[in-house]
C-alpha atoms as a PDB file:
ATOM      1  CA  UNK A   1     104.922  90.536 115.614  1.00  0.00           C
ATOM      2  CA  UNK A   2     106.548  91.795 112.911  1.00  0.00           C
ATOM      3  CA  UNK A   3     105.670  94.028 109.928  1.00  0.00           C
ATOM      4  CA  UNK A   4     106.425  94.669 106.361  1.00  0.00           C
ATOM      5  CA  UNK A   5     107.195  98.243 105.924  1.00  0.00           C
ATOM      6  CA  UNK A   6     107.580  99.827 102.495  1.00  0.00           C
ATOM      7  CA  UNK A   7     107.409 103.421 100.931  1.00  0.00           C
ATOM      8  CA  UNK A   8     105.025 103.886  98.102  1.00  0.00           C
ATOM      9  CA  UNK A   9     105.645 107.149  95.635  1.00  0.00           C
ATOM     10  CA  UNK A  10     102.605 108.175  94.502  1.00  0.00           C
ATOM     11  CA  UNK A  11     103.161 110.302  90.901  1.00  0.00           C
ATOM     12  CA  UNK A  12     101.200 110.880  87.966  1.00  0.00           C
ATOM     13  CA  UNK A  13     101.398 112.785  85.024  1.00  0.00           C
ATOM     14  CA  UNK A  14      98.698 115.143  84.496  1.00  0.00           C
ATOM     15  CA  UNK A  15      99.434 117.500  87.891  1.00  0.00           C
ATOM     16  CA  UNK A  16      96.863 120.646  87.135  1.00  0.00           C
ATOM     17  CA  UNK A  17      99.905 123.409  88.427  1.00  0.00           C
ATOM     18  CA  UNK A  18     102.524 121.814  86.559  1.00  0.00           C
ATOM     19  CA  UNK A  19     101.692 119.353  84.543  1.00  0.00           C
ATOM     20  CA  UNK A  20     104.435 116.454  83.424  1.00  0.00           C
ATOM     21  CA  UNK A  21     106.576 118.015  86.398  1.00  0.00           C
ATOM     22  CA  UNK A  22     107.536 113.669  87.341  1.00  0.00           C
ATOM     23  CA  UNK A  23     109.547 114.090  84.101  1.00  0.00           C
ATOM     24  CA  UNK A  24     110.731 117.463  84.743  1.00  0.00           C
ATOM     25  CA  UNK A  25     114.276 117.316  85.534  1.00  0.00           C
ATOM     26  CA  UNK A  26     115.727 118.579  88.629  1.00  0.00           C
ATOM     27  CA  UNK A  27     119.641 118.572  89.051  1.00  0.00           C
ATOM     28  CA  UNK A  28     120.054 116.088  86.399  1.00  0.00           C
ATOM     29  CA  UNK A  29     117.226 113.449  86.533  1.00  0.00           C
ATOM     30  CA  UNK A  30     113.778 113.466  86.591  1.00  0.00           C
ATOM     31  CA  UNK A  31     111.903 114.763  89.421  1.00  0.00           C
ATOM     32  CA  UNK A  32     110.291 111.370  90.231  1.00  0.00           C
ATOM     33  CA  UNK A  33     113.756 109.349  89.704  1.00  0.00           C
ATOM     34  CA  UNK A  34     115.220 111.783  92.227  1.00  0.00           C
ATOM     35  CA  UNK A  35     112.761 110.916  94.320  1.00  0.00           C
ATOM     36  CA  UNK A  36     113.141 107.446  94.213  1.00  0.00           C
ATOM     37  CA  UNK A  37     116.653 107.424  94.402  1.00  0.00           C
ATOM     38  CA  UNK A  38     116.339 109.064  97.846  1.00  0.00           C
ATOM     39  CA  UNK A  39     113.750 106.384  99.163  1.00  0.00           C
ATOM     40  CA  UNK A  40     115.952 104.157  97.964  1.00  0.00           C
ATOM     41  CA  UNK A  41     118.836 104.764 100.302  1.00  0.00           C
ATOM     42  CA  UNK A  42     116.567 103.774 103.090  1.00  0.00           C
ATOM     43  CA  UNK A  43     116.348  99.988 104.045  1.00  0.00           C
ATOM     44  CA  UNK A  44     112.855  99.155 102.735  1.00  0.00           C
ATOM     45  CA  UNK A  45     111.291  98.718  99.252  1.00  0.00           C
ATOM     46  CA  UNK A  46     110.056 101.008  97.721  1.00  0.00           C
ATOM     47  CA  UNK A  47     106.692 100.895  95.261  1.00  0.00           C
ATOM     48  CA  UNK A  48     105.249 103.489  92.890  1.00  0.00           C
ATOM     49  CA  UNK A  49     101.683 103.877  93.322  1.00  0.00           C
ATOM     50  CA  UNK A  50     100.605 105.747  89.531  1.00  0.00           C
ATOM     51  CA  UNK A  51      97.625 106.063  87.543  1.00  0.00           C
ATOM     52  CA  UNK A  52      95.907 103.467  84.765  1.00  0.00           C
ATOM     53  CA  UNK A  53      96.547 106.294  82.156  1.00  0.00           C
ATOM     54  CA  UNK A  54      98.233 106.226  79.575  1.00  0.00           C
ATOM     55  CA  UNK A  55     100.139 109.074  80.201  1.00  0.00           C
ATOM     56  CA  UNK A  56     101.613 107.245  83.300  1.00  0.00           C
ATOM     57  CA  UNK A  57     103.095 104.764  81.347  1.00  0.00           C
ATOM     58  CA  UNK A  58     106.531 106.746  81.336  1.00  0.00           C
ATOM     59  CA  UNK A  59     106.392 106.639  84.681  1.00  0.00           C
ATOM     60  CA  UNK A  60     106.318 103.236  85.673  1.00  0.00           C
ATOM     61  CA  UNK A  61     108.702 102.363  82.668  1.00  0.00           C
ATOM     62  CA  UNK A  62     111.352 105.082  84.519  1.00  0.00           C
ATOM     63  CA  UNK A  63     110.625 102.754  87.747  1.00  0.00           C
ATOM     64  CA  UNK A  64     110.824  99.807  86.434  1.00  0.00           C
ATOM     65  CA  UNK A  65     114.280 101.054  84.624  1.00  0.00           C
ATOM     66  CA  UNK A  66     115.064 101.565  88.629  1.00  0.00           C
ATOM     67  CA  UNK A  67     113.987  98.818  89.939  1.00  0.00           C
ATOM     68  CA  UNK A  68     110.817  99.498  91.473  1.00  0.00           C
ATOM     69  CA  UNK A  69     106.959  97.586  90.887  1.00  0.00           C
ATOM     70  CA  UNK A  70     104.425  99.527  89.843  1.00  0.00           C
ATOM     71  CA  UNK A  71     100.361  99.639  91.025  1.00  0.00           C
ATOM     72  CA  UNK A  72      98.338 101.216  88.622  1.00  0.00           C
ATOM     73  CA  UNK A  73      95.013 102.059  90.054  1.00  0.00           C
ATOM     74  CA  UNK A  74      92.260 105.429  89.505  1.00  0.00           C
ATOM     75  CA  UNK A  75      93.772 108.858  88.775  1.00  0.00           C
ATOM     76  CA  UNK A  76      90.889 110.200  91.143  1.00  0.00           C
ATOM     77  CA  UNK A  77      90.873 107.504  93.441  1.00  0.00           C
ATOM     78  CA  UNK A  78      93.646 108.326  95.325  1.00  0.00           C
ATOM     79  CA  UNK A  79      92.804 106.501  98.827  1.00  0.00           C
ATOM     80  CA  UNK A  80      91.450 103.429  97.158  1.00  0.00           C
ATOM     81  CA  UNK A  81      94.872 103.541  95.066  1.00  0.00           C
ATOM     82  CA  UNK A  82      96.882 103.345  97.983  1.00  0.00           C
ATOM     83  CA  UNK A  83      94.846 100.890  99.551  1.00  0.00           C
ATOM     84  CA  UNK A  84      94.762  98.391  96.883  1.00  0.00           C
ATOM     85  CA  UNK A  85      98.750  99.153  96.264  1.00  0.00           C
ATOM     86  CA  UNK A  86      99.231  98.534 100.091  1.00  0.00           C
ATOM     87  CA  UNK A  87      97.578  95.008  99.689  1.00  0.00           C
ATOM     88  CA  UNK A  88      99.012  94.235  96.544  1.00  0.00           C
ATOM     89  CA  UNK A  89     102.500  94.814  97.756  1.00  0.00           C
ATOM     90  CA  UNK A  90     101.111  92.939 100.853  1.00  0.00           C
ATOM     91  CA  UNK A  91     102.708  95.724 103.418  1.00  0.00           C
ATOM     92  CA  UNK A  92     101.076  96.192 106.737  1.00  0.00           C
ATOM     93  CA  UNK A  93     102.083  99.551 106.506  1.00  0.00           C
ATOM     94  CA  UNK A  94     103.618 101.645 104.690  1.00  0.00           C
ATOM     95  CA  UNK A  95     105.458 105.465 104.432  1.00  0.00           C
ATOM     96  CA  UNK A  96     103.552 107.465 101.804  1.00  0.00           C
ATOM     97  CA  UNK A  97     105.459 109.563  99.595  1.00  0.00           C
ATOM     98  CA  UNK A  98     104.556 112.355  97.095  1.00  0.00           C
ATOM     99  CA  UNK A  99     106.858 112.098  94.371  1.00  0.00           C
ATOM    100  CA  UNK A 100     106.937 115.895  93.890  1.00  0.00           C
ATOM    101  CA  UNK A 101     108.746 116.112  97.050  1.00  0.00           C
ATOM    102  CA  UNK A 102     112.863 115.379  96.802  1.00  0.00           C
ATOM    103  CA  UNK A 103     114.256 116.820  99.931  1.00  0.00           C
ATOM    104  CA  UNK A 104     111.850 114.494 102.701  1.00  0.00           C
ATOM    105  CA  UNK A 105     113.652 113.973 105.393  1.00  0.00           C
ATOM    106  CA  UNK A 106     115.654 111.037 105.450  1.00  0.00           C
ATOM    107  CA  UNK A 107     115.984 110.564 109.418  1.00  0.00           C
ATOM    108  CA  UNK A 108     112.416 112.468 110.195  1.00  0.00           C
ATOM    109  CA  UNK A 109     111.457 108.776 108.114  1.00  0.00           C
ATOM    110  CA  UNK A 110     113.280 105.762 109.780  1.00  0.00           C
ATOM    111  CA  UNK A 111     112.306 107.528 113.021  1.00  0.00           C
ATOM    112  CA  UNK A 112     108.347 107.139 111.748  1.00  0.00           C
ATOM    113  CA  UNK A 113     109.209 103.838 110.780  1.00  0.00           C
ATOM    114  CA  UNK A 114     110.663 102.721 114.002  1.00  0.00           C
ATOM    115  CA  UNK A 115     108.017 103.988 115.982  1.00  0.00           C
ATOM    116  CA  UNK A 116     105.400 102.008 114.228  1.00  0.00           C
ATOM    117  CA  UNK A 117     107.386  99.246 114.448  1.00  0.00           C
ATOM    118  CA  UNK A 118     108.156  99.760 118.134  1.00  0.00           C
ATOM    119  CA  UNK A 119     104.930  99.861 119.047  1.00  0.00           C
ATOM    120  CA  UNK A 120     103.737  96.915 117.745  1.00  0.00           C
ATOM    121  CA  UNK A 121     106.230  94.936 118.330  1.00  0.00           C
ATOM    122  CA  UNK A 122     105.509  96.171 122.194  1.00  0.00           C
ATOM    123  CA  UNK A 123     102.282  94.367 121.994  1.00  0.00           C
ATOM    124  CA  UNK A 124     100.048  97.234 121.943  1.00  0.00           C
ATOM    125  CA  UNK A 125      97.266  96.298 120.326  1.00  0.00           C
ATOM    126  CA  UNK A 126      97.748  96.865 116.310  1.00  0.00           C
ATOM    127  CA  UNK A 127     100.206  99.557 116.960  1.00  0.00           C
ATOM    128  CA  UNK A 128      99.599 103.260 115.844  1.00  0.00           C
ATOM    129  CA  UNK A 129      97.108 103.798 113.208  1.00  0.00           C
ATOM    130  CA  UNK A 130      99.507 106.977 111.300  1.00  0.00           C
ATOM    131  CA  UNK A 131     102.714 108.149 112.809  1.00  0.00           C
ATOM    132  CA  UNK A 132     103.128 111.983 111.555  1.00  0.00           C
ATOM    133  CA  UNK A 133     105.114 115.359 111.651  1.00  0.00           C
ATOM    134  CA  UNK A 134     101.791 116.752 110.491  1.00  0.00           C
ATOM    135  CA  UNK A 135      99.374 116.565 113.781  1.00  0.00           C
ATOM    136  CA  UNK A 136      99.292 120.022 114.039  1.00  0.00           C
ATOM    137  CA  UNK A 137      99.790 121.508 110.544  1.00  0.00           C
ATOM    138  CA  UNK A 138     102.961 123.195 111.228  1.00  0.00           C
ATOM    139  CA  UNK A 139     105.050 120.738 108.873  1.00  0.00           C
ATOM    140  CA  UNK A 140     106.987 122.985 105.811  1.00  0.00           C
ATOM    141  CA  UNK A 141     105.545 122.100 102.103  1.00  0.00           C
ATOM    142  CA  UNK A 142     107.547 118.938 101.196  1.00  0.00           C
ATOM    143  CA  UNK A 143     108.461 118.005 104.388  1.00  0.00           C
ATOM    144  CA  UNK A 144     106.134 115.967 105.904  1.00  0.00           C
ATOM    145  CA  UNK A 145     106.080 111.971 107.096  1.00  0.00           C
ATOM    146  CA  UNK A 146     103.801 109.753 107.502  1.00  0.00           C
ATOM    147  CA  UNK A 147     103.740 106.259 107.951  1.00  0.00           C
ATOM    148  CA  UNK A 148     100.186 104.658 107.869  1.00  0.00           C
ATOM    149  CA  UNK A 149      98.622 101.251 108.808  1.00  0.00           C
ATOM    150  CA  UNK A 150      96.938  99.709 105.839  1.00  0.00           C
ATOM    151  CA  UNK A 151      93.898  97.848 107.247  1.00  0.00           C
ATOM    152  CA  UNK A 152      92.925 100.944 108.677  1.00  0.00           C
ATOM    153  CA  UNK A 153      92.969 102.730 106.100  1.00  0.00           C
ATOM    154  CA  UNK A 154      91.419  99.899 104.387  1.00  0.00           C
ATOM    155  CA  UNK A 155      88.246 100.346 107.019  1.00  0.00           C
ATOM    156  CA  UNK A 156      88.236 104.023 106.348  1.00  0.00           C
ATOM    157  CA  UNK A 157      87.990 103.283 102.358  1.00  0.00           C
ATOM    158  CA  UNK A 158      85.021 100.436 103.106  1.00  0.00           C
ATOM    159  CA  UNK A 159      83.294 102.929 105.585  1.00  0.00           C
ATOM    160  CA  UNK A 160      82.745 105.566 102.934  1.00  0.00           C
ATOM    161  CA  UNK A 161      84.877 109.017 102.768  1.00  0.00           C
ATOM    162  CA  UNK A 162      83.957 112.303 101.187  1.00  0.00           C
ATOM    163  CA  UNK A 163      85.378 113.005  97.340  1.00  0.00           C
ATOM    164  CA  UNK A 164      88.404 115.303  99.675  1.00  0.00           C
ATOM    165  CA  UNK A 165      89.246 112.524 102.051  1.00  0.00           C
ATOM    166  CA  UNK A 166      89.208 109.737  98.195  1.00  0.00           C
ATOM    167  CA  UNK A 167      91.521 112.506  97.149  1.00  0.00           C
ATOM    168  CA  UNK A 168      93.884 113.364  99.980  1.00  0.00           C
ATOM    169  CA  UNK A 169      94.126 109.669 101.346  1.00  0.00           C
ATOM    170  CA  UNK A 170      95.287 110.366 105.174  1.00  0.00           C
ATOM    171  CA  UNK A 171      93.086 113.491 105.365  1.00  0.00           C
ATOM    172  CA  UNK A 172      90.473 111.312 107.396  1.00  0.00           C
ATOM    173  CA  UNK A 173      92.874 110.733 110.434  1.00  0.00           C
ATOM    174  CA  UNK A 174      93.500 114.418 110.775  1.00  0.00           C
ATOM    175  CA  UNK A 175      89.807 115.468 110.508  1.00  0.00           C
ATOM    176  CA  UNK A 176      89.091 112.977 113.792  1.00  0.00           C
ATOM    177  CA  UNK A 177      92.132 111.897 115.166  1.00  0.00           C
ATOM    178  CA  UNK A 178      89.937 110.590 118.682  1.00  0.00           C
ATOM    179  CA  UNK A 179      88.759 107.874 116.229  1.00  0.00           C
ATOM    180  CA  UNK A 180      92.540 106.735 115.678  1.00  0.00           C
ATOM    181  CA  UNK A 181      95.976 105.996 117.726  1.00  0.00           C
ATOM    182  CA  UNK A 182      97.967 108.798 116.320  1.00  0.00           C
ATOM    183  CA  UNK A 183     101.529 109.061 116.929  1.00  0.00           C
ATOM    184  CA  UNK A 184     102.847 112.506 116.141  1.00  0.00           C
ATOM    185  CA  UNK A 185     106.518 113.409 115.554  1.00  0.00           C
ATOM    186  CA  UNK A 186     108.670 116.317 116.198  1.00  0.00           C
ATOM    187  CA  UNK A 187     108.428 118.941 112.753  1.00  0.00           C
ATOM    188  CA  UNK A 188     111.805 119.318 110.984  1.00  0.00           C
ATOM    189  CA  UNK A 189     113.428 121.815 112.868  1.00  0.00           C
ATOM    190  CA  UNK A 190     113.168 125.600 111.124  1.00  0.00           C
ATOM    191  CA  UNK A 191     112.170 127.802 110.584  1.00  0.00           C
ATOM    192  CA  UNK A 192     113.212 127.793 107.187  1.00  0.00           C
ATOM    193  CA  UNK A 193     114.050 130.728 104.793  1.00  0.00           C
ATOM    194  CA  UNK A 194     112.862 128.613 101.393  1.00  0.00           C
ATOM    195  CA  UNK A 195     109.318 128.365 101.217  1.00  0.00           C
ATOM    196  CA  UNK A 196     108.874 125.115 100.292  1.00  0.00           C
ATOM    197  CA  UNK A 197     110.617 121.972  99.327  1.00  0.00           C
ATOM    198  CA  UNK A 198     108.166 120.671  97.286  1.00  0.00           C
ATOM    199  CA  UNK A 199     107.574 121.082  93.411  1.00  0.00           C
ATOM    200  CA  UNK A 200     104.281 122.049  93.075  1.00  0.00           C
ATOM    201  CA  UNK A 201     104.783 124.980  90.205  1.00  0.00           C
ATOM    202  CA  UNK A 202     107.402 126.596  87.859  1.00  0.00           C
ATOM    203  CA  UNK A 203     108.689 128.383  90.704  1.00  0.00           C
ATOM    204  CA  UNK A 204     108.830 125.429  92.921  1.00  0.00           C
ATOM    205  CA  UNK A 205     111.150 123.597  90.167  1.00  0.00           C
ATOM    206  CA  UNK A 206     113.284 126.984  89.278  1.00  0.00           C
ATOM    207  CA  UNK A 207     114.029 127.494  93.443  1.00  0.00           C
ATOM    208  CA  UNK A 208     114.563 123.989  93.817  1.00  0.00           C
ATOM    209  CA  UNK A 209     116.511 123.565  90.813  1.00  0.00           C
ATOM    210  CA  UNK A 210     119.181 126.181  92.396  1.00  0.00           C
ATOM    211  CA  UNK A 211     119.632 123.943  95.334  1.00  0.00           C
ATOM    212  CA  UNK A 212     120.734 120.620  93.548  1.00  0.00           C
ATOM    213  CA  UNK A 213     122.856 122.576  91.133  1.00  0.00           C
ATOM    214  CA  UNK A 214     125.194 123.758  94.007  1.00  0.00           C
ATOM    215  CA  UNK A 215     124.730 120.103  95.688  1.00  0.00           C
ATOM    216  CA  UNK A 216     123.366 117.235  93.561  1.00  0.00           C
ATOM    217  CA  UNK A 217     123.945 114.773  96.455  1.00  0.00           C
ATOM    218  CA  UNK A 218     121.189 112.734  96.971  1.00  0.00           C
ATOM    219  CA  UNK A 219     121.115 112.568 101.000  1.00  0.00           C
ATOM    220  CA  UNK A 220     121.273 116.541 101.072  1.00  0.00           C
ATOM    221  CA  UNK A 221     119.242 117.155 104.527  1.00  0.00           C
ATOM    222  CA  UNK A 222     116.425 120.107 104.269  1.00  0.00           C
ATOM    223  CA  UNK A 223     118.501 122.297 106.394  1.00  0.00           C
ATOM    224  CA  UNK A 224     121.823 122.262 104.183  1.00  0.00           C
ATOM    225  CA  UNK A 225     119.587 122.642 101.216  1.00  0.00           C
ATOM    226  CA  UNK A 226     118.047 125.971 103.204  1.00  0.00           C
ATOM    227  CA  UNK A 227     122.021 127.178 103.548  1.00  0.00           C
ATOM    228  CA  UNK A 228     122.398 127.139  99.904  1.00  0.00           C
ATOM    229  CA  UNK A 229     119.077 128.624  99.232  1.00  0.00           C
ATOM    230  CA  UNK A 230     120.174 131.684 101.701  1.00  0.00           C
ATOM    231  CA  UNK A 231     123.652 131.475 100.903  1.00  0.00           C
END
């Protein structure tokens, strides 16, 4: 059987560390068109997932300038906007991607994808529920993948979750992973001298900002971004 597959960015606007950093630029574009450049060198579509606000109507004007739809859904809402983007976008699964992160791993994700794919084209069952670097929290900031299976996610949203597991949308597979068939990945290999690749604050976006000014190339891998960072 086979599967649509797509990556949905989520972004919005009003971060609380660092607010407006989707529009922040980072080597010469915004943070979130970086990001979605990057995806976009992979051989799915990719989606933004963003908020109803008003303030998130930059963002899914700088996707559409790139080509990409838009869901607009609940700023707090996060799992029910992913599951409601999922469907609209009609993907039986799909990588989720935080658009404050530009160096993911390309391979770490067509290796997640495969594997989900694999699997249920195999004829087990539905497949794996998540496929993950994260199983056992040693993933660096901004480097994670995860590829998740909408209907059950779907379930987990009609089953009830906590306000942390509405905000953190895969937070529920982690907290009982016997409930769901987890595949977990090998972690990018480190250890890494930068302490994160993701832009969650100013200092995030100054480090970071070093990195892409030495090597703007869009399919820079985390470890030659970590040579420049040391170099």
């Amino acid at each position: 059987m086979s599967m649509r597959i797509g990556t949905i960015v989520f972004s919005r606007s009003e971060s609380s560390r660092l607010p407006g950093k989707a529009l922040r630029h980072l080597g010469g574009m915004p943070l979130l068109e970086r990001v979605i450049r990057r995806t976009q060198l992979l051989p799915w579509p990719v989606f933004l997932a963003t908020t109803e606000r008003e303030s998130d109507d930059r963002l899914a004007a700088l996707a559409a300038q790139l080509g990409v739809p838009s869901f607009r859904g609940s700023a707090e809402r996060v799992l029910e906007r992913a599951v409601l983007a999922a469907e609209a976008f009609g993907l039986d699964a799909f990588v989720r991607l935080c658009g404050d992160r530009p160096l993911f791993p390309l391979n770490d994700l067509r290796d997640a994808v495969q594997a989900m794919q694999a699997a249920t084209a195999a004829g087990l069952g539905e497949g794996p529920d998540l496929v993950t670097t994260w199983s056992d929290g040693r993933c660096p900031r901004g480097l994670t993948t995860e590829v998740v299976r909408t209907a059950t996610l779907r379930r987990i949203l009609d089953q009830g979750v906590t306000a942390d597991e509405q905000e953190h949308l895969t937070l529920s597979f982690y907290r009982h992973p016997a409930y769901y068939r987890i595949v977990s990945l090998p972690v990018p290999e480190g250890p890494f001298a930068c302490p994160g690749f993701a832009v969650d604050t100013e200092a995030d976006l100054v480090r970071l900002e070093r990195i892409f000014t030495v090597s703007p190339a869009l399919n820079l891998s985390p470890a030659a971004a970590d040579r420049i960072f040391t170099a």
